[in-house]
N, C-alpha and C. Protein backbone atom coordinates (compact mmCIF):
# COMPACT_ATOMS: atom_id res chain seq x y z
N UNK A 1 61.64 35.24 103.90
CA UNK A 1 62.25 36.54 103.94
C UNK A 1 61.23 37.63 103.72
N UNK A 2 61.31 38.57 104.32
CA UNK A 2 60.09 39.87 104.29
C UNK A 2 60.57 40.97 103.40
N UNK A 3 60.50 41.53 102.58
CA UNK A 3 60.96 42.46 101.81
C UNK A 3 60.38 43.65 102.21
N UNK A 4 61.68 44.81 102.64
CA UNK A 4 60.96 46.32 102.51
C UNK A 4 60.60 46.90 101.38
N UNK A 5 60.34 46.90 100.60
CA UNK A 5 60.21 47.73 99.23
C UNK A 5 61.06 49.01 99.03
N UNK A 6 61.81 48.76 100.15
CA UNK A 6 63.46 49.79 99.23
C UNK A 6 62.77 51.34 100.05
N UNK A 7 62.33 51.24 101.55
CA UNK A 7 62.55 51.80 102.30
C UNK A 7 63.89 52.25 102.33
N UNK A 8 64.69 51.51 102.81
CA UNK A 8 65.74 51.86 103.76
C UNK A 8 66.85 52.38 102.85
N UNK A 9 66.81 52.00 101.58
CA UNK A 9 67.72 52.71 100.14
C UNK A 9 66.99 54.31 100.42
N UNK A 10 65.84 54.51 100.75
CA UNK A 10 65.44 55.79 100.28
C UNK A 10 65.73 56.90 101.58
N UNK A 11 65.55 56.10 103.05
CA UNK A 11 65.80 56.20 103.90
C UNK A 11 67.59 57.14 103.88
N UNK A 12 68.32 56.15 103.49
CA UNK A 12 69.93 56.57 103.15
C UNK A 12 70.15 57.52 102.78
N UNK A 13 69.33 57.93 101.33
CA UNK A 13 69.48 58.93 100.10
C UNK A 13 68.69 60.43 101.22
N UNK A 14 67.93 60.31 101.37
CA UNK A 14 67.18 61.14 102.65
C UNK A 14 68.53 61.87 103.37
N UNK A 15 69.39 60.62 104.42
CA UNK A 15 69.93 61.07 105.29
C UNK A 15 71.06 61.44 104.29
N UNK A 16 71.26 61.31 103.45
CA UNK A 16 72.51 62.10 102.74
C UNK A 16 72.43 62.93 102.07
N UNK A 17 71.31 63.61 101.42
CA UNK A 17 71.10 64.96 101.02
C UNK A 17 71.18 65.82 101.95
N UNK A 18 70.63 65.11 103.38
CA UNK A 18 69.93 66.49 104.68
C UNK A 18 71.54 66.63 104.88
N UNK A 19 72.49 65.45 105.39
CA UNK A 19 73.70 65.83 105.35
C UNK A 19 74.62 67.34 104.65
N UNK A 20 73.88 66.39 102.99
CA UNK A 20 74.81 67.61 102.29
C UNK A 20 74.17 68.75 102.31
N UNK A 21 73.24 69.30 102.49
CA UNK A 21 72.43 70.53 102.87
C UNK A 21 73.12 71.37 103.86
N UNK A 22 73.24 70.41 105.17
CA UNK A 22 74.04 71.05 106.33
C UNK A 22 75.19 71.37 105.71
N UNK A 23 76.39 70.33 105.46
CA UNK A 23 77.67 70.54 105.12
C UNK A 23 77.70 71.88 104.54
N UNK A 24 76.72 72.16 103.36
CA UNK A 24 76.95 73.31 102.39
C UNK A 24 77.05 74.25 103.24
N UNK A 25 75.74 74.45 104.18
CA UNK A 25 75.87 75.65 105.04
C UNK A 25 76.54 75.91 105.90
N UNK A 26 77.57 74.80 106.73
CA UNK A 26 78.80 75.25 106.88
C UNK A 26 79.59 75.60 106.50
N UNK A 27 80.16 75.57 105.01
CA UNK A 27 80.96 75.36 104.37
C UNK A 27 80.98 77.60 104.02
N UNK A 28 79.36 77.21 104.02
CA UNK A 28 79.17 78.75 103.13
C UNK A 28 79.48 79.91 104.67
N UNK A 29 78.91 79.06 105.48
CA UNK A 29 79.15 80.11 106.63
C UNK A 29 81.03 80.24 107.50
N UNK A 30 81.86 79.06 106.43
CA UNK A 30 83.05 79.30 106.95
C UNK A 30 83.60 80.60 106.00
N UNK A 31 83.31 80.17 104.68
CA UNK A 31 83.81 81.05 103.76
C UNK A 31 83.34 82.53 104.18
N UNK A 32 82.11 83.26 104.49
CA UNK A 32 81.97 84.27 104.95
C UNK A 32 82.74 84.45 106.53
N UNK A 33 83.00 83.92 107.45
CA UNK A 33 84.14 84.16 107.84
C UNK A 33 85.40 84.71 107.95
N UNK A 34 85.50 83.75 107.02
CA UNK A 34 87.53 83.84 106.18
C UNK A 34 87.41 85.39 106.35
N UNK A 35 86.42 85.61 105.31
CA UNK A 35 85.88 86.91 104.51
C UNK A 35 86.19 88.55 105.45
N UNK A 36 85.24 87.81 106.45
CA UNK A 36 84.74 89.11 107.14
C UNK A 36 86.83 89.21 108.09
N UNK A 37 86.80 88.10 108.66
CA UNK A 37 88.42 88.21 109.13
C UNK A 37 89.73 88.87 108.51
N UNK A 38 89.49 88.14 107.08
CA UNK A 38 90.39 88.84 106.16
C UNK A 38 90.48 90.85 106.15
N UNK A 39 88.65 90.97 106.03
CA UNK A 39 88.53 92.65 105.92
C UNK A 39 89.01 93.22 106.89
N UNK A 40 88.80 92.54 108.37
CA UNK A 40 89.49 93.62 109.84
C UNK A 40 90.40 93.53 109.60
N UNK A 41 91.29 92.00 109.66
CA UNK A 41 92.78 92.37 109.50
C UNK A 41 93.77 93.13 108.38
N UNK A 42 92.53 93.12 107.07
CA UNK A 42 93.73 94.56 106.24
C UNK A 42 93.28 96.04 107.29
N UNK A 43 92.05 95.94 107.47
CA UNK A 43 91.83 97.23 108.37
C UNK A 43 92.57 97.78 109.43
N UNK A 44 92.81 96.60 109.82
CA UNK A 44 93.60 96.95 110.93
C UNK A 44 95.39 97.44 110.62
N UNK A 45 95.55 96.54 109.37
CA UNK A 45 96.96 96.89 108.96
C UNK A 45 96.69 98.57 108.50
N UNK A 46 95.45 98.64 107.52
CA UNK A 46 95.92 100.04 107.25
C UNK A 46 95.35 101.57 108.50
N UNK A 47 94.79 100.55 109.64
CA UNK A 47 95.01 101.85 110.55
C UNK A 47 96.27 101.78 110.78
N UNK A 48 96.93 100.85 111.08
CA UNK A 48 98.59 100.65 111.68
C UNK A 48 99.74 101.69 111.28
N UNK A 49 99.31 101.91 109.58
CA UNK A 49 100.29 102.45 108.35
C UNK A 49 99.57 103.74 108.45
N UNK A 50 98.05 104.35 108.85
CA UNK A 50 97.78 105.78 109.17
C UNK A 50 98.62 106.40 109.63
N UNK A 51 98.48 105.60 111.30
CA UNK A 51 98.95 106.07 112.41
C UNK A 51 100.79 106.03 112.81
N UNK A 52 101.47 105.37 111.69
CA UNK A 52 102.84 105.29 111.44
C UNK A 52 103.19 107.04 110.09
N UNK A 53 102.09 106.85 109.19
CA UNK A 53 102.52 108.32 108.60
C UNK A 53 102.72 109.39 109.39
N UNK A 54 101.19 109.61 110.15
CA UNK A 54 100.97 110.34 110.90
C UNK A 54 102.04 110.94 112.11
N UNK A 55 102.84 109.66 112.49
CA UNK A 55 103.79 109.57 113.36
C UNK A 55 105.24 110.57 112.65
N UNK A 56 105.38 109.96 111.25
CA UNK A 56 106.35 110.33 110.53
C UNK A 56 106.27 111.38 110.35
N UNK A 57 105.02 112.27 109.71
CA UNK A 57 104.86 113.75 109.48
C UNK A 57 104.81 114.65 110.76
N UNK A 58 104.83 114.40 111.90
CA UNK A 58 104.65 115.13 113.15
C UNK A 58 106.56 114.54 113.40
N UNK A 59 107.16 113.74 113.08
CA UNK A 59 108.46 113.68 113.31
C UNK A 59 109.29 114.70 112.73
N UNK A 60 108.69 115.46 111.47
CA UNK A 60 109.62 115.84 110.70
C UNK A 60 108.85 117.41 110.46
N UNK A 61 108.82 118.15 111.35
CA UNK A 61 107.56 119.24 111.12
C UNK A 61 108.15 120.66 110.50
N UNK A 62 109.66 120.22 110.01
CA UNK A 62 110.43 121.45 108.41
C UNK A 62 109.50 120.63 107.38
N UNK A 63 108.89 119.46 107.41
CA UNK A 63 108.60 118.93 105.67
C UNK A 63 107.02 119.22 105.89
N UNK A 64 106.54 119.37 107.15
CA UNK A 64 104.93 119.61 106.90
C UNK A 64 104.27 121.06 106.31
N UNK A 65 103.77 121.10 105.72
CA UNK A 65 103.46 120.15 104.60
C UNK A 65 103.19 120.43 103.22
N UNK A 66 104.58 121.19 103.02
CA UNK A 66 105.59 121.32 101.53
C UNK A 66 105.68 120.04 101.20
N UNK A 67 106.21 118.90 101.54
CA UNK A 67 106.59 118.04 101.15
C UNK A 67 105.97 116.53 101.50
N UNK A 68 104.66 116.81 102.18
CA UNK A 68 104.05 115.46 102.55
C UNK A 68 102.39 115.70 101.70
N UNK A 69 101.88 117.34 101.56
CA UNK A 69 100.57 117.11 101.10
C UNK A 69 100.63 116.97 99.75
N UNK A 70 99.55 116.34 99.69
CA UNK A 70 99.09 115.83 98.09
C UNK A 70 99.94 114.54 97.74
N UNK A 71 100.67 114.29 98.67
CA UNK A 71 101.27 112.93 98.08
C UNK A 71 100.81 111.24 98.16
N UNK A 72 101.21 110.33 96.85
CA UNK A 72 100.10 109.46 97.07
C UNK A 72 101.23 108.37 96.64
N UNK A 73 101.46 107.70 97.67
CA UNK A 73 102.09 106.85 97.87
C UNK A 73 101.15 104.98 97.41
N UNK A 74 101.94 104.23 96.99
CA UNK A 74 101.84 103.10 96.56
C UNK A 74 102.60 102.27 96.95
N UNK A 75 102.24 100.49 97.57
CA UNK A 75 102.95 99.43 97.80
C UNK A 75 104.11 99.37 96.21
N UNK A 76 103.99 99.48 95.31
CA UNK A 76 104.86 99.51 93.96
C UNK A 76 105.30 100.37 93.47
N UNK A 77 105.32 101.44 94.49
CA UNK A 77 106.70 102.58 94.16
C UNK A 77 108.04 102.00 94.34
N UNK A 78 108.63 102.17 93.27
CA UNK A 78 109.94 101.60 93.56
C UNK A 78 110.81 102.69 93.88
N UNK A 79 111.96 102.28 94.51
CA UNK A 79 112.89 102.93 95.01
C UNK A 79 113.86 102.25 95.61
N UNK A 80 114.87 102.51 94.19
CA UNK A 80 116.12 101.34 93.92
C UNK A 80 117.09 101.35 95.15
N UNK A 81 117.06 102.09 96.26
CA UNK A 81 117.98 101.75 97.33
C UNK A 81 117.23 102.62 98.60
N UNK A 82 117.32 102.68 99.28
CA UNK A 82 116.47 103.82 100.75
C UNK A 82 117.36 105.33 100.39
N UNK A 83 116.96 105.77 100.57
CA UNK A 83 117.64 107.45 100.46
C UNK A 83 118.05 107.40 102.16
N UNK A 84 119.11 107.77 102.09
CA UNK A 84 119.50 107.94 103.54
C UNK A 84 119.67 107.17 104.41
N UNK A 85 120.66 105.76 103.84
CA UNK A 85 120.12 104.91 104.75
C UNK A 85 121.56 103.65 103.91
N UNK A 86 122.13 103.73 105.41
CA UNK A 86 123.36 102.76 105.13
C UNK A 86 123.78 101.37 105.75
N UNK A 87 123.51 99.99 105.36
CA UNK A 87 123.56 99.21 105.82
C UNK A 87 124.59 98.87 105.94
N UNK A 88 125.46 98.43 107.62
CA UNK A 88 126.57 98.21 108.06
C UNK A 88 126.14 97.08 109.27
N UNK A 89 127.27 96.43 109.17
CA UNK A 89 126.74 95.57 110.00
C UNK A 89 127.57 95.34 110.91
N UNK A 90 127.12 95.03 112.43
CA UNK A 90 126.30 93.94 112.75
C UNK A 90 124.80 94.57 112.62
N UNK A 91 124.76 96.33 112.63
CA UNK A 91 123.56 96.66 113.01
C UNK A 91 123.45 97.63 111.54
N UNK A 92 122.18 98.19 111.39
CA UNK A 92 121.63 99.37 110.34
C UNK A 92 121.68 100.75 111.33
N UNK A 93 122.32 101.83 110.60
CA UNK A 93 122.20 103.32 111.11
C UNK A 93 121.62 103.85 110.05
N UNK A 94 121.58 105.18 110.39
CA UNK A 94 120.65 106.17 109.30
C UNK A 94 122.12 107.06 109.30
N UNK A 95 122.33 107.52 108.21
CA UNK A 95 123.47 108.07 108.21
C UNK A 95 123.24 109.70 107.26
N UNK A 96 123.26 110.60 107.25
CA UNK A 96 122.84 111.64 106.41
C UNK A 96 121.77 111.97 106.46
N UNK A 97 120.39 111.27 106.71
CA UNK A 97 119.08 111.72 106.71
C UNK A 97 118.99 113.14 107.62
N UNK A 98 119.14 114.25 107.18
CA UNK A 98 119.62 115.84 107.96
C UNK A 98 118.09 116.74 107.31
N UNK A 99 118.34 116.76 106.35
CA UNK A 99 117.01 117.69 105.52
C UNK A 99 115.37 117.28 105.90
N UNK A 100 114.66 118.09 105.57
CA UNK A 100 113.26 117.55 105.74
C UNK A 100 113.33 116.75 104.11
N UNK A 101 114.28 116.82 103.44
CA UNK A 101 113.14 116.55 102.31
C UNK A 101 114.36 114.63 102.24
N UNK A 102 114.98 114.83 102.71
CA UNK A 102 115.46 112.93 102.78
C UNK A 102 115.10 112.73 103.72
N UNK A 103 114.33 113.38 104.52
CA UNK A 103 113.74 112.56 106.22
C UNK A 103 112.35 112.25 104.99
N UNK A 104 111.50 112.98 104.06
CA UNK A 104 110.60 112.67 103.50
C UNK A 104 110.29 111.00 103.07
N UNK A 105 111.50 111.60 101.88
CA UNK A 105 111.85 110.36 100.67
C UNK A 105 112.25 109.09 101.61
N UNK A 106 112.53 109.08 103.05
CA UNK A 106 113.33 108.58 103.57
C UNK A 106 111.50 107.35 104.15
N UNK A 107 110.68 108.33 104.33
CA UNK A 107 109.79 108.29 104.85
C UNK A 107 108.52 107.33 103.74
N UNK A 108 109.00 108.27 101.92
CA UNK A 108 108.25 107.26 101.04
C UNK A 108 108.57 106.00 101.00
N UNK A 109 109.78 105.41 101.13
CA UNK A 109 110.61 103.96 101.00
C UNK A 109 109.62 103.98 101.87
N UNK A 110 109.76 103.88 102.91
CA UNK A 110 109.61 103.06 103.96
C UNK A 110 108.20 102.67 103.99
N UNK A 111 107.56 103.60 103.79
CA UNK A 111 106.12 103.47 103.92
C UNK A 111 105.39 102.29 102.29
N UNK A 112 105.80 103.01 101.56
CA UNK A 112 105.98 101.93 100.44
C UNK A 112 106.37 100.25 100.15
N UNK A 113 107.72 100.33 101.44
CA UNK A 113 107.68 98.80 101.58
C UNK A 113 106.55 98.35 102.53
N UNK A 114 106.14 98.96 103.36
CA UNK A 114 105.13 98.26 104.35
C UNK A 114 104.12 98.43 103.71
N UNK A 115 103.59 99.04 102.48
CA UNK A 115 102.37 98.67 101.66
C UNK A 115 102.27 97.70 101.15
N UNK A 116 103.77 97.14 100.57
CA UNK A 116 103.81 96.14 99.70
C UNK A 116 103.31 95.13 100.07
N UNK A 117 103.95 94.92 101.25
CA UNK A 117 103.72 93.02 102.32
C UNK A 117 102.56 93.44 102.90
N UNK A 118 101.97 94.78 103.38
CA UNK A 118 100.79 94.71 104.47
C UNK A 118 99.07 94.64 103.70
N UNK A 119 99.14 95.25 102.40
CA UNK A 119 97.93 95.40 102.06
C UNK A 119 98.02 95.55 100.47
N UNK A 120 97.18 94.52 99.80
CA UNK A 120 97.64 94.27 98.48
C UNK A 120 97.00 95.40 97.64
N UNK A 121 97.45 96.10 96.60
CA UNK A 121 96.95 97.07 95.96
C UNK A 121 96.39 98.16 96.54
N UNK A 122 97.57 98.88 97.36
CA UNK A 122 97.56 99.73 98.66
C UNK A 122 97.92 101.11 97.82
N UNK A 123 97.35 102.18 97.69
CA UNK A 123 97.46 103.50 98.09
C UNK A 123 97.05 104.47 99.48
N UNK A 124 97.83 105.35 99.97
CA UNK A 124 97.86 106.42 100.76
C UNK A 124 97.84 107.56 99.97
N UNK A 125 97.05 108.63 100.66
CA UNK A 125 96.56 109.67 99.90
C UNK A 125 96.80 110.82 101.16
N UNK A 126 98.24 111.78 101.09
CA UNK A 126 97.60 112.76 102.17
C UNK A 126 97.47 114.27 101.94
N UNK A 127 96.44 114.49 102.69
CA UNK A 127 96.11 115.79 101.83
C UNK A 127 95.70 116.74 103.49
N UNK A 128 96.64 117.95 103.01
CA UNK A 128 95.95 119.17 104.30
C UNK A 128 94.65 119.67 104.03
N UNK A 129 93.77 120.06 104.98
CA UNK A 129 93.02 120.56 105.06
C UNK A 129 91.63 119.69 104.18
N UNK A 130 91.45 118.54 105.11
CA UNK A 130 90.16 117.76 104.81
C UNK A 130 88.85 118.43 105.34
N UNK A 131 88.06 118.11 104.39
CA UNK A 131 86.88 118.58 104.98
C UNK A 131 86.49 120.31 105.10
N UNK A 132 87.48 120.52 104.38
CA UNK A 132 87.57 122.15 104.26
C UNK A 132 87.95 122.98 105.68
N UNK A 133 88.40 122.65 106.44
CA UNK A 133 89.02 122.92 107.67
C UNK A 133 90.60 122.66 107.65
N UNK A 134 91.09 123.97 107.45
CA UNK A 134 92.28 124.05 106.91
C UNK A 134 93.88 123.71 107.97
N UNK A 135 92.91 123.30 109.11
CA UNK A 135 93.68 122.69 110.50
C UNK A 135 93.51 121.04 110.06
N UNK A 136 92.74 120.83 109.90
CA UNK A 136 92.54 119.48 109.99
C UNK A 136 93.42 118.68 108.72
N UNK A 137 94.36 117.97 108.82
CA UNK A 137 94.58 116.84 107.89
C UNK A 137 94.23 115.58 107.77
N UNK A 138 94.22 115.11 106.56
CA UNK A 138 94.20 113.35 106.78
C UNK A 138 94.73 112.22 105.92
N UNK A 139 95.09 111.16 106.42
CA UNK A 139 95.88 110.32 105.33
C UNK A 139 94.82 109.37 105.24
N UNK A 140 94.66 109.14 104.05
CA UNK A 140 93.23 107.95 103.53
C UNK A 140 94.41 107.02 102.54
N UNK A 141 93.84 105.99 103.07
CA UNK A 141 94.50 104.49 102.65
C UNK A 141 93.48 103.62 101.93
N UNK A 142 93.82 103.23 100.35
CA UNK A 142 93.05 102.44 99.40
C UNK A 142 93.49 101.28 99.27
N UNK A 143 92.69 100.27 99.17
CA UNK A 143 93.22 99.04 99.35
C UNK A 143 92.68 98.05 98.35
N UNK A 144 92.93 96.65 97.57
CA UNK A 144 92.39 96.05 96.89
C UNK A 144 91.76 96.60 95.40
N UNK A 145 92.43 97.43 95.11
CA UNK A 145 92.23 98.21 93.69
C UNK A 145 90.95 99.02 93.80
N UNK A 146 90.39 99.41 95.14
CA UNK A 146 89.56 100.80 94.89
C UNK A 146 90.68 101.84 94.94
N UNK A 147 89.76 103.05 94.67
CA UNK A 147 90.41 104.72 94.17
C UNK A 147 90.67 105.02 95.33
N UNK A 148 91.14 106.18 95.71
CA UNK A 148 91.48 106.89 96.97
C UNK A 148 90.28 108.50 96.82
N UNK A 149 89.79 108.22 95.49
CA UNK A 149 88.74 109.27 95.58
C UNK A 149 87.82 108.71 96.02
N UNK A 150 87.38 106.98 95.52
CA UNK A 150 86.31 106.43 95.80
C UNK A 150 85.91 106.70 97.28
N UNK A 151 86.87 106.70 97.81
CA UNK A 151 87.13 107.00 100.14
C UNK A 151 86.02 107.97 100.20
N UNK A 152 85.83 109.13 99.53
CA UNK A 152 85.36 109.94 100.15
C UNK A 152 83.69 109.88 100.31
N UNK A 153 83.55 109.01 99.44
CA UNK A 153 81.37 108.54 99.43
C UNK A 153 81.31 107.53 100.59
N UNK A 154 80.71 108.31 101.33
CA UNK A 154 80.28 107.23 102.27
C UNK A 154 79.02 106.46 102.38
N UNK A 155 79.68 104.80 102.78
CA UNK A 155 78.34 103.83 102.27
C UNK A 155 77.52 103.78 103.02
N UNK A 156 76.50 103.83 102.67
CA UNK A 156 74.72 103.74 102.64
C UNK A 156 74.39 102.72 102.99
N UNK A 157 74.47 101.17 102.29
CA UNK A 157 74.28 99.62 102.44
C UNK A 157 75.19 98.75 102.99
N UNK A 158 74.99 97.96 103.62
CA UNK A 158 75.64 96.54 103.65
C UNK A 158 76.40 96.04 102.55
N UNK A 159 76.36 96.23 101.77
CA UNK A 159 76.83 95.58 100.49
C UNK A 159 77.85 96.88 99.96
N UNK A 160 77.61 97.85 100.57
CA UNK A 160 78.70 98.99 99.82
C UNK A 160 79.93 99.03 100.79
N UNK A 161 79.18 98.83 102.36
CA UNK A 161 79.88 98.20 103.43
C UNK A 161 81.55 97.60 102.82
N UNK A 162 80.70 96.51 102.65
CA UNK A 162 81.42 95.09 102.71
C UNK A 162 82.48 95.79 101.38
N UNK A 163 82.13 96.42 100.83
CA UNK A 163 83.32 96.53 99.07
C UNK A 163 83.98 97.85 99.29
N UNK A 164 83.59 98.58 100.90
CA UNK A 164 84.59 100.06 101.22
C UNK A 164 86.08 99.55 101.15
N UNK A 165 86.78 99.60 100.63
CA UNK A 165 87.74 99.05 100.96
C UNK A 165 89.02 99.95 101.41
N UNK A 166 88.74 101.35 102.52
CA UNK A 166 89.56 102.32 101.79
C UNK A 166 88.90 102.51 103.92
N UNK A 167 90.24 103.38 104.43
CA UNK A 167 89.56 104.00 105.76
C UNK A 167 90.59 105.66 105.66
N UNK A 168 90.22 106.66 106.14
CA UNK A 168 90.60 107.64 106.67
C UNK A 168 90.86 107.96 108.08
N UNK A 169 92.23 108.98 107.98
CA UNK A 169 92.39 109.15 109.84
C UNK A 169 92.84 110.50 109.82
N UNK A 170 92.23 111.44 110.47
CA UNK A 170 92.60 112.72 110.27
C UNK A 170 93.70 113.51 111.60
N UNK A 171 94.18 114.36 111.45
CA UNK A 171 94.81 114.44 112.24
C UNK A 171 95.64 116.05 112.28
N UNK A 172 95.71 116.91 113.07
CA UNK A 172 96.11 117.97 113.16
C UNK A 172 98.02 118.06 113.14
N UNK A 173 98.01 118.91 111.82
CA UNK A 173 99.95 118.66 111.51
C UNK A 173 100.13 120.13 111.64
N UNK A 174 100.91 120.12 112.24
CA UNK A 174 101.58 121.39 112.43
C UNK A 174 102.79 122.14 111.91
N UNK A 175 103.42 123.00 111.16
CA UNK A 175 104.39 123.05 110.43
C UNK A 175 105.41 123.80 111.53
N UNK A 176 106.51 124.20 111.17
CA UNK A 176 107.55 124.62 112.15
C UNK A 176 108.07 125.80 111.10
């Protein structure tokens, strides 16, 4: 019998470190993935919920914007029933919503529940006259427990990048 001297044991140990080397770096390059996927798709939810305020405040242009600026809406505002809003069935009507200011409140529910399910630790922030241009408005959306002041520094790095967690959409409101 010829003996290797424990080649082929070392041989093994070889091919199973280089293994786990690779594995890791898949593993690490799935997790940044997840990552980067996870960030578009809240992004994308909170352009969705911009461009739905935005929709709402140009719907209702007696409440612009007495009753929409400076307001800062949260997924955990509660609001023990919808203001203006009567469920009958087979279908849902809006029944009374007449005023700008329950087309508003009518407008916080709503927007409030779609914070809740769309983007975890969600504030909206809208304020007239961004940027000191007293035409211009914008609703800025905070997400994942940053500030809605934090929105306004804009990042410098990759790494400040990646932790913005907050987008703005500006938009011209017109009052009636």
């Amino acid at each position: 019998m010829k003996r290797h001297g424990g080649w082929a044991f070392i041989e093994v140990l070889i091919a199973i470190l280089v293994l786990g080397v690779g594995s890791a770096g898949l593993v690490a390059i799935q997790i940044q993935t997840l990552s980067v996927a996870n960030d578009a798709y809240y992004r994308s939810q909170a352009l969705g919920i911009a461009q739905d305020i935005i929709e709402r405040i140009k719907a209702n242009p007696r409440g612009w914007p007495s009753l929409y600026d400076g307001q800062e809406w949260k997924g955990e505002d509660k609001v023990s029933k919808p203001p203006c809003y009567q469920r009958t069935l087979p279908k849902a009507k809006m029944s009374g919503c007449t005023s700008a200011k329950e087309i508003s409140n009518f407008d916080h529910f709503e927007i409030s529940q779609l914070l809740s399910v769309s983007l975890p630790d969600a504030t909206v922030f809208i304020r007239l006259g961004c940027d000191g241009a007293k035409m211009i408005s914008c609703v800025v959306i905070s997400w994942g427990g940053m500030r809605v002041s934090s929105c306004d520094v804009s990042p410098s790095s990759m790494a400040q990048v990646k932790e913005h967690r907050c987008m703005s959409m500006r938009f011209v409101g017109f009052s009636q």
